[in-house]
Protein backbone atom coordinates (compact mmCIF):
# COMPACT_ATOMS: atom_id res chain seq x y z
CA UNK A 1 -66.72 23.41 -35.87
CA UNK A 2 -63.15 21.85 -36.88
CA UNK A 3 -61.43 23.80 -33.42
CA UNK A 4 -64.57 22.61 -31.15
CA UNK A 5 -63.82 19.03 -32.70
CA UNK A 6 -60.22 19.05 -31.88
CA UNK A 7 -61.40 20.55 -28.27
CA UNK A 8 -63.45 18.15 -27.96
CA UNK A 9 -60.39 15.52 -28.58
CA UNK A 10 -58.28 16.77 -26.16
CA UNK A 11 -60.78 17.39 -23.47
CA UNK A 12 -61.58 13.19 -23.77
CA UNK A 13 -57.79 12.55 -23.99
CA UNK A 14 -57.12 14.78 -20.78
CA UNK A 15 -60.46 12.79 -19.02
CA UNK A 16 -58.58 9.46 -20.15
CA UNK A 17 -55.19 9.68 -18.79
CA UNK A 18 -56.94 11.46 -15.13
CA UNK A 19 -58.58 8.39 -15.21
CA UNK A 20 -55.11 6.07 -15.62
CA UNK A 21 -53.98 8.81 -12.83
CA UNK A 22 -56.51 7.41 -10.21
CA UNK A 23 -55.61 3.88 -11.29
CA UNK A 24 -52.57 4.17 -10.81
CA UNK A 25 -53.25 5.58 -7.56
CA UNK A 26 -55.41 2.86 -5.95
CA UNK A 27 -53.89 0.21 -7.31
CA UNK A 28 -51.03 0.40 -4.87
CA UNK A 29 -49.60 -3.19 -5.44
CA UNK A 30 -49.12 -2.16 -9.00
CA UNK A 31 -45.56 -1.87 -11.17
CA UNK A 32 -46.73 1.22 -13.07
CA UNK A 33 -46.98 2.79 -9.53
CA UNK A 34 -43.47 2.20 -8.42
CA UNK A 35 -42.26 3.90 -11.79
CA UNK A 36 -42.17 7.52 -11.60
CA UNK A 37 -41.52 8.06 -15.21
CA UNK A 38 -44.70 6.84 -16.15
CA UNK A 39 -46.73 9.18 -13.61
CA UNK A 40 -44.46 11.99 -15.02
CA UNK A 41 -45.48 11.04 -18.39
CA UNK A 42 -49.24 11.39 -17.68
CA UNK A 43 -48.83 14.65 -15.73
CA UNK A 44 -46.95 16.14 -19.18
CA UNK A 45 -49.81 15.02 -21.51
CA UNK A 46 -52.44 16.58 -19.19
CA UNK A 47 -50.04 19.76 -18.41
CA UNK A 48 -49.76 19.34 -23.10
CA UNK A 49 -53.28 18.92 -23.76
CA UNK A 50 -54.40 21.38 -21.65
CA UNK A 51 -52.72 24.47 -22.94
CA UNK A 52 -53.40 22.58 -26.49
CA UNK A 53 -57.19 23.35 -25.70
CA UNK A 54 -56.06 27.00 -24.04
CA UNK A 55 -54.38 27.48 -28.03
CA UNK A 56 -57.53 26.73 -30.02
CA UNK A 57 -59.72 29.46 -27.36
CA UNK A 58 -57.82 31.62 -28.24
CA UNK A 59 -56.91 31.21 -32.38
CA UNK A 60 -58.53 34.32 -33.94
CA UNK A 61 -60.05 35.46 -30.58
CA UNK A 62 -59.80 39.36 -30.85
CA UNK A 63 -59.98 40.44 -26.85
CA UNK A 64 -57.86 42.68 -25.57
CA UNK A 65 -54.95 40.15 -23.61
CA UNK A 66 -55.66 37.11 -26.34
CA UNK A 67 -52.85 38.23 -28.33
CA UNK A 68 -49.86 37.92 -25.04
CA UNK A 69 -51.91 34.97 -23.92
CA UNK A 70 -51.95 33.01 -26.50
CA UNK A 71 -47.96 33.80 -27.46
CA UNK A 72 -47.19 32.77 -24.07
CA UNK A 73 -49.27 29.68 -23.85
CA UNK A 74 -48.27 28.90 -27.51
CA UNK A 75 -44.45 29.16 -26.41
CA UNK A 76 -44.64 26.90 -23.43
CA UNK A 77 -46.72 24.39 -25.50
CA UNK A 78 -44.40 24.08 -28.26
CA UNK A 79 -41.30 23.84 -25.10
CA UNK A 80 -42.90 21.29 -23.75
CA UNK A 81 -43.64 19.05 -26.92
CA UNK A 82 -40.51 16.79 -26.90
CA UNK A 83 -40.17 16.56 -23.07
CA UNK A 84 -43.14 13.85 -23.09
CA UNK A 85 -41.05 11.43 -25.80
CA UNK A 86 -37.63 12.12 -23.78
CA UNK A 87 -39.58 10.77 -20.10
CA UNK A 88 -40.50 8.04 -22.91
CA UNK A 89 -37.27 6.96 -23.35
CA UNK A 90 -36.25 6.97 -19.87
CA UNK A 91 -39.40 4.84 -18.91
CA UNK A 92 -38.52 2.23 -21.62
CA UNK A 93 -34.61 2.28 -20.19
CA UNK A 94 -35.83 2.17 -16.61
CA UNK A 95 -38.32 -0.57 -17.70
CA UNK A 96 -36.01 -2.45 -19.63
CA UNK A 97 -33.72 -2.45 -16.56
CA UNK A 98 -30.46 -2.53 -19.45
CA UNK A 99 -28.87 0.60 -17.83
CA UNK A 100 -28.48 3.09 -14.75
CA UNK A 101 -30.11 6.05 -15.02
CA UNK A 102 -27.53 8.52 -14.94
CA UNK A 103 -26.62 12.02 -15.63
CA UNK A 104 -25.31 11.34 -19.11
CA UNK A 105 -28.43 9.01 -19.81
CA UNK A 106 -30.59 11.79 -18.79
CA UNK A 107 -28.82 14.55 -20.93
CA UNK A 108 -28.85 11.86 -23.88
CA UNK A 109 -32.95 12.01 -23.50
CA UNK A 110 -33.48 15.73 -23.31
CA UNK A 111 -30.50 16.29 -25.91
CA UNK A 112 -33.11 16.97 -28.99
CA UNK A 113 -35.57 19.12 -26.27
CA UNK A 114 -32.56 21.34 -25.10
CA UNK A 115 -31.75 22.26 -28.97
CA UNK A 116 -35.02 22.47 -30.10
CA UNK A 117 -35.57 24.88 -27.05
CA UNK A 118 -32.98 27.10 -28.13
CA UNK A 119 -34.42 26.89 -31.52
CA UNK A 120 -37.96 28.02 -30.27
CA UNK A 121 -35.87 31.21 -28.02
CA UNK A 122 -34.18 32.39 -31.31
CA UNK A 123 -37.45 32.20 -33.41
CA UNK A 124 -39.03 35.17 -31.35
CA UNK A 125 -36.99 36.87 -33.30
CA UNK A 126 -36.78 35.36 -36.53
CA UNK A 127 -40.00 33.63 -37.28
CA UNK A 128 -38.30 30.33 -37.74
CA UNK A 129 -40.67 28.31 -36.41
CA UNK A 130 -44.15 29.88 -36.36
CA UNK A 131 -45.58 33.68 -36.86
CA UNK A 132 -48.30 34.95 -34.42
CA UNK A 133 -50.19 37.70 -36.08
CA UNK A 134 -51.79 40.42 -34.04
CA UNK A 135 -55.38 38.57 -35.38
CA UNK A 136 -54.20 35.67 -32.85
CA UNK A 137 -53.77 33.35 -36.04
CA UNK A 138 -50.90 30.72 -36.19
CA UNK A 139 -48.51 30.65 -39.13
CA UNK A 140 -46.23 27.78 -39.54
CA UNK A 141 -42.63 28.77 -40.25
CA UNK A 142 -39.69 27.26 -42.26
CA UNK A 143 -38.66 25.73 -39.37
CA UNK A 144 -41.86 23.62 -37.81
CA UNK A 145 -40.22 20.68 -38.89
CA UNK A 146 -38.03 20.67 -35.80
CA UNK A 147 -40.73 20.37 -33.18
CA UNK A 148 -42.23 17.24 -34.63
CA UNK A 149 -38.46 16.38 -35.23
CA UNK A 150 -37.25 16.53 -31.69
CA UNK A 151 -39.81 15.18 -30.45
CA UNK A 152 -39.88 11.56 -32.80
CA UNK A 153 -36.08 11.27 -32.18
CA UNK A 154 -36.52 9.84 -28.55
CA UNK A 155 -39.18 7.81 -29.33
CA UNK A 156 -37.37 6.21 -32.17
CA UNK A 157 -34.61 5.98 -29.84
CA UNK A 158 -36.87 4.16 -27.22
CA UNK A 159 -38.42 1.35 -30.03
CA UNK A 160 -35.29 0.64 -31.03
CA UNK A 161 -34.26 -0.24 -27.49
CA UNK A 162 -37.46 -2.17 -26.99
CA UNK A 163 -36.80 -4.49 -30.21
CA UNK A 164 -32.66 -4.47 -29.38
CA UNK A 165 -33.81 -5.42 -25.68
CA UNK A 166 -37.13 -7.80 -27.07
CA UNK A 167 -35.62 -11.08 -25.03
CA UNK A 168 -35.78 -9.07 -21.47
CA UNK A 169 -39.21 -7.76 -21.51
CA UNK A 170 -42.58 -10.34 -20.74
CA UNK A 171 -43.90 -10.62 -23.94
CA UNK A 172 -47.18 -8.10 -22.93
CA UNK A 173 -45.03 -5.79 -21.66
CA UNK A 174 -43.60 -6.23 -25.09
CA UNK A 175 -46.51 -5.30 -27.46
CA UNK A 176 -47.28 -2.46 -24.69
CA UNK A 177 -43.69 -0.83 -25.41
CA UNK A 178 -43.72 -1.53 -29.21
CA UNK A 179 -47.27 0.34 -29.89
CA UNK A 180 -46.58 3.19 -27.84
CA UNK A 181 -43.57 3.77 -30.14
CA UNK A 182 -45.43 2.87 -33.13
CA UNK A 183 -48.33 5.22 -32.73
CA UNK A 184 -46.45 8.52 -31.69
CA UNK A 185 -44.74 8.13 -34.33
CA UNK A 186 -47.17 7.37 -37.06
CA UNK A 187 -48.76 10.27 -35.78
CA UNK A 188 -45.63 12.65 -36.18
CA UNK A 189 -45.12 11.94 -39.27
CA UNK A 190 -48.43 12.80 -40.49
CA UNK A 191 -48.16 16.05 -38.28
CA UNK A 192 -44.98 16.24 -40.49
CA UNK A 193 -47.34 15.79 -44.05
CA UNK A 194 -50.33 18.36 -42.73
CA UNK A 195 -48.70 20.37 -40.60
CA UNK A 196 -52.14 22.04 -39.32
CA UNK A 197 -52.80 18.50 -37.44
CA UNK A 198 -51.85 18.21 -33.86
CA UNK A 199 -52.32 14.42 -33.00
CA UNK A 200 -49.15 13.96 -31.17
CA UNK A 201 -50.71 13.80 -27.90
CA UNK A 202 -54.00 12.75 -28.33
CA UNK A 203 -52.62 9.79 -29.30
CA UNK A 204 -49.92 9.71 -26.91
CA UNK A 205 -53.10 9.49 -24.33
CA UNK A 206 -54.49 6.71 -26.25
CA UNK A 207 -51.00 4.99 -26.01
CA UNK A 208 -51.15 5.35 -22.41
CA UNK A 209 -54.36 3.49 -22.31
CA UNK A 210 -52.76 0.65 -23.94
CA UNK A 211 -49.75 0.76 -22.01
CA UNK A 212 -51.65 0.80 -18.74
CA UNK A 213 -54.04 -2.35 -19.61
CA UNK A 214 -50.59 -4.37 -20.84
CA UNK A 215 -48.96 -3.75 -17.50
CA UNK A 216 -52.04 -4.55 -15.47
CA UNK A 217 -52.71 -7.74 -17.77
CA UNK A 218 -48.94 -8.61 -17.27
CA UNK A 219 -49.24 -7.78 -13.34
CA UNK A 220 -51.87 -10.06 -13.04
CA UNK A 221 -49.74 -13.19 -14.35
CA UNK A 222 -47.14 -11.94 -11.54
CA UNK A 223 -46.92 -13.80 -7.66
CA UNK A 224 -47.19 -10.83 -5.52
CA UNK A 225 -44.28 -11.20 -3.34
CA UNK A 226 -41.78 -12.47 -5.46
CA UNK A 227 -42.33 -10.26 -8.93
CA UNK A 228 -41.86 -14.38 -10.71
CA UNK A 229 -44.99 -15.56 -12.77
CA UNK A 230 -47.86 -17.32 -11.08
CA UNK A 231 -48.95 -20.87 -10.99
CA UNK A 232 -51.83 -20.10 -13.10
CA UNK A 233 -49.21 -18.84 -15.57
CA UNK A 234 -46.44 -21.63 -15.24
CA UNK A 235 -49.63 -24.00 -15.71
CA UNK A 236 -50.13 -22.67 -18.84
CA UNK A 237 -46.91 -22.50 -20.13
CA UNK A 238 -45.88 -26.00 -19.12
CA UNK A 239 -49.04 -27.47 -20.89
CA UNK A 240 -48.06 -25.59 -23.95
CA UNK A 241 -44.18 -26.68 -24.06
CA UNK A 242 -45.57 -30.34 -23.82
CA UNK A 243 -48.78 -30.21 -26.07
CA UNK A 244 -46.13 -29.46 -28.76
CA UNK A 245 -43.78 -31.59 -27.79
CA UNK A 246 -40.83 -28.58 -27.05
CA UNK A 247 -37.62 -29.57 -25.43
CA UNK A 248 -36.46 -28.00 -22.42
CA UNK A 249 -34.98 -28.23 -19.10
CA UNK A 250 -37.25 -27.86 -15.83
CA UNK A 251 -35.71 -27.42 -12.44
CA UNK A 252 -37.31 -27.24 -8.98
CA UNK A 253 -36.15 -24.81 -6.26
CA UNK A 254 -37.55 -25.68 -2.62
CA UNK A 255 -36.91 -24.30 0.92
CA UNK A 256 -35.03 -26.44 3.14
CA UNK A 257 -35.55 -24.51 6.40
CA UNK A 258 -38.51 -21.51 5.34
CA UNK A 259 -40.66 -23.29 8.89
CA UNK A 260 -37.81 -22.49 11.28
CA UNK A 261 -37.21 -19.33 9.92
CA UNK A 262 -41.47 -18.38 10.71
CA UNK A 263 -40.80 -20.32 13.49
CA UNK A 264 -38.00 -18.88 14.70
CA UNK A 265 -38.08 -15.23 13.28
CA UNK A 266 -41.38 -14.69 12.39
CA UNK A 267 -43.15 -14.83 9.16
CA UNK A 268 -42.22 -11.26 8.21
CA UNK A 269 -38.88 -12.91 8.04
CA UNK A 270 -40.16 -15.63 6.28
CA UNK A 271 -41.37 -13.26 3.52
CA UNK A 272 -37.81 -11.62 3.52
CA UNK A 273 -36.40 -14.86 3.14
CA UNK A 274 -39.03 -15.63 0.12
CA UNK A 275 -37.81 -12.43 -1.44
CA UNK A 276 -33.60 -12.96 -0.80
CA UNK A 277 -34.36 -16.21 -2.46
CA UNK A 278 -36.05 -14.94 -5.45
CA UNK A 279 -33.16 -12.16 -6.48
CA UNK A 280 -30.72 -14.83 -6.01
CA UNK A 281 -31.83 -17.26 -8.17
CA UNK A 282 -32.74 -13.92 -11.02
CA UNK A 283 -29.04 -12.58 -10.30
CA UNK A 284 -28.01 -15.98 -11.54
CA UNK A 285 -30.36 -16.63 -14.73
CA UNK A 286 -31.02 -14.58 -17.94
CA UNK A 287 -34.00 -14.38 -19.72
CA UNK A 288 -34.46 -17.54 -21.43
CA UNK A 289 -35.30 -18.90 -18.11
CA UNK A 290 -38.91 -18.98 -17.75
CA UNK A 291 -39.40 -18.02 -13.80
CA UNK A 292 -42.26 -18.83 -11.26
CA UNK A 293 -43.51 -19.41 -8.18
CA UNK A 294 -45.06 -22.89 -8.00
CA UNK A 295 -46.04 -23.10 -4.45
CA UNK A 296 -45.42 -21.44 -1.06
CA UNK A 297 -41.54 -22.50 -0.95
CA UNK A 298 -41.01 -23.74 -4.33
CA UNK A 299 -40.21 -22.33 -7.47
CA UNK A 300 -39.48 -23.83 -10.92
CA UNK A 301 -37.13 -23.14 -13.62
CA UNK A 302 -37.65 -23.59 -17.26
CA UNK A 303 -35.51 -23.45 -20.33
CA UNK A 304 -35.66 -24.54 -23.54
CA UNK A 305 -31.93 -24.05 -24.35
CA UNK A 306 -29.24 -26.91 -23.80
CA UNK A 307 -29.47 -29.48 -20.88
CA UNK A 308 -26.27 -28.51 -20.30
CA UNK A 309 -27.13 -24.65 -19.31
CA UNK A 310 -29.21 -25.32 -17.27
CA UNK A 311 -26.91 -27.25 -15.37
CA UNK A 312 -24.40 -24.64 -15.18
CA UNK A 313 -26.82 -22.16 -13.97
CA UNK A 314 -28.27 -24.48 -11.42
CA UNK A 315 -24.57 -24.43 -10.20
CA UNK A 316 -24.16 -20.94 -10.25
CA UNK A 317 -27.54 -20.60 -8.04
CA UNK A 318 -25.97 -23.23 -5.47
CA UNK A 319 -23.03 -21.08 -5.15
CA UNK A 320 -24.59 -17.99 -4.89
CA UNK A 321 -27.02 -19.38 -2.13
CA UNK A 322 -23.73 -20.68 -0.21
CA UNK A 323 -22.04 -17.21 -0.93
CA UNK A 324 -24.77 -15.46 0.45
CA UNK A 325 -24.84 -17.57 4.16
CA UNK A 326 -20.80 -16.92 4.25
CA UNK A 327 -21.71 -13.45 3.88
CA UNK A 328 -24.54 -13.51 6.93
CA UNK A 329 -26.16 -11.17 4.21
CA UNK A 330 -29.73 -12.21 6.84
CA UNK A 331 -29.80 -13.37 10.33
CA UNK A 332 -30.80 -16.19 9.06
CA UNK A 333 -29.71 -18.94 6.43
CA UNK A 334 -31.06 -19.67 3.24
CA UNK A 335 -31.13 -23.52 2.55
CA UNK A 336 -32.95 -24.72 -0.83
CA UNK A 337 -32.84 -28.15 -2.43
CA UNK A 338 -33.42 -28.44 -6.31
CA UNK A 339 -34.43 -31.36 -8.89
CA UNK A 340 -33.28 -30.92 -12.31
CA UNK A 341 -35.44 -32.83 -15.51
CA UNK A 342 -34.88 -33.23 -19.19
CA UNK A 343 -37.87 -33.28 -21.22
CA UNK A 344 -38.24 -34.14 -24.72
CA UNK A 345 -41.75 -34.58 -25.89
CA UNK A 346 -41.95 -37.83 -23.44
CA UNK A 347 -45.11 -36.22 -20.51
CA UNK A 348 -48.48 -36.48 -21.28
CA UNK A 349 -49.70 -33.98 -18.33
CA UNK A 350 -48.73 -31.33 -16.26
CA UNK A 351 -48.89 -33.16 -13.22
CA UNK A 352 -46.70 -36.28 -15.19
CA UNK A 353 -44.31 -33.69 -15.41
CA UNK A 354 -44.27 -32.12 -11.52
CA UNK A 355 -44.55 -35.49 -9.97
CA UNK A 356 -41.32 -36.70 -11.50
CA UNK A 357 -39.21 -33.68 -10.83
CA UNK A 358 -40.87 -33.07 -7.36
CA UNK A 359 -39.61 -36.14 -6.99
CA UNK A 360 -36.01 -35.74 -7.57
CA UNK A 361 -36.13 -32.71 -6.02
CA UNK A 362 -36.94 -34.50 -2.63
CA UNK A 363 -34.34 -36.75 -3.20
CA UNK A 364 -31.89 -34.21 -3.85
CA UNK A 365 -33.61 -32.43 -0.10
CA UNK A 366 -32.72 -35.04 2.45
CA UNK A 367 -29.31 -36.29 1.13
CA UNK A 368 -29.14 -31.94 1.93
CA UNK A 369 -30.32 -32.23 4.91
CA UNK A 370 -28.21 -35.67 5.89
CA UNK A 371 -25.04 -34.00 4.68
CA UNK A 372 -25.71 -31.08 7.01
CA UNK A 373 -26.79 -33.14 9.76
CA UNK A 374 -22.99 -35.07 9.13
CA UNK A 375 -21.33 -31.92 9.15
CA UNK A 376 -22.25 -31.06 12.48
């Protein structure tokens, strides 16, 4: 009863994560989809799972080829155990955006599956890590501890760069990244206590759930061109900075010239233009700006530190914008005007709080567009 239970486990966590497969799959327009270290993640736990289930067939079955087959499968399943946390790791850098993936950051991830592979080749051997008797039944050796080891190390490694790295990642994606470390963990350690227990990957499936419905939640507060937050979102956020009376800084980006370039170019181009504009102004801001796409050609800016930063930056993103037409970076230009407002606790409304920075930010558009006009 206890090995058709754990069967039983495993053969819902494999139907789970098939099922976060064929999300993934159709929903095209989705982040999770453009990040292969999540689909290889998946494909792992099924690949894990699978030969978990193959494993408790074959405990104490007496046939003929059960013995070899369940050595073999037993060897690749134990292998494989700390490859899933090490593609964690990667996902969380790769998420996180902190680093390149290189080489040495790859090596660095499957460091503790490399030694505990070699581990696992000498105990053939020497029984270090578990004893297969000719009555197909498992005995733990001295040694278990290093599978369960080497495969918490990454994942450690990956929550602490999610809390190092907290200020970079949308607060959903957040709690997504922290409870996929959390329950792996919690798990391994109680495979650690009762070493009989495998709940590494069931759980690991469950965490996938989770991770998948964050992401989708967080997609869903996302513009679909420009990767910034919605309107719905900024909404929101706005109307919570002012109900309690937060300082910050708003600013107001808007295209000067987006009609001529559909006009002109076409509204493919127009996109592209949408999309230059957008990893200009990100190149130039860290994450304490607050980042969205108000309209069709506008975005807006929010901090809550200094007046004065936000100046700077809005600076920085006027330079950059002028760098990037020296350059002829597009067959086109980019021209954007901005308005720049200091709130402290004095709007009532949302729409107090656009009007009067929509505003200055058409002010700030035709003296733009008069001291181009001059300059020709």
């Amino acid at each position: 009863m206890e090995i058709l239970i754990k069967i039983d486990t495993n053969i819902l966590s494999v139907l789970i994560v098939l099922i976060l497969l064929y999300c993934n799959h159709i929903l095209r327009d989705s982040r999770i989809k453009k990040n292969n270290y999540f689909i290889f993640l998946m494909i792992i736990t099924i690949i894990i799972l699978m030969l978990e289930i193959i494993v408790w067939i074959l405990v104490d079955n007496t046939s003929d080829y059960a013995n070899i087959l369940l050595r073999i499968t037993y060897f690749i399943f134990i292998a494989l155990t700390p490859i899933g946390p090490s593609i964690w790791r990667l996902y969380v850098i790769n998420h996180i955006n902190i680093k390149k993936i290189t080489k040495k950051t790859l090596l660095l991830s499957f460091f503790p599956t490399l030694i505990h592979l070699i581990i696992l080749i000498v105990s053939q051997w020497t029984d270090y890590l578990y004893i297969i008797t000719m009555q197909n039944e498992i005995i733990t050796g001295i040694g278990s501890i290093w599978t369960s080891i080497a495969a918490i190390i990454p994942i450690i490694c990956a929550f602490y760069l999610t809390v190092k790295n907290r200020l970079l990642i949308h607060s959903n994606a957040f709690k997504a990244l922290l409870f996929f470390g959390i329950i792996p963990v919690v798990a391994s350690l109680i495979e650690l206590i009762t070493i009989e227990l495998f709940l590494l990957w069931p759980t690991i499936a469950v965490s996938l759930l989770l991770l998948f419905l964050f992401i989708e939640i967080s997609r869903l507060s996302l513009d679909y061109l420009t990767g910034t937050y919605n309107r719905k979102q900024l909404h929101n956020y706005m109307e919570n900075l002012i109900k309690h009376k937060e300082n910050f800084t708003i600013l107001m980006y808007d295209f000067d010239n987006l009609k001529l370039i559909n006009d002109t170019y076409g509204h493919v181009s127009g996109d592209e233009a949408l999309v230059y504009a957008t990893n200009i102004i990100k190149n130039n801001i860290n994450r304490s700006f607050y980042f969205a796409r108000y309209a069709g050609d506008e975005f807006i800016l929010i901090n809550r530190d200094s007046k004065e930063t936000a100046e700077e930056v809005s600076k920085k993103i006027d330079e950059a914008f002028i760098t990037h037409n020296d350059k002829r970076v597009t067959e086109f230009d980019i021209f954007m005007s901005s308005g720049t407002l200091y709130c402290e606790g004095q709007y009532n409304s949302v729409t107090e709080l656009i009007r009067e920075v929509d505003e200055l930010m058409y002010n700030n558009k035709h003296n733009n567009k008069r001291d181009r006009t001059n300059r020709r």
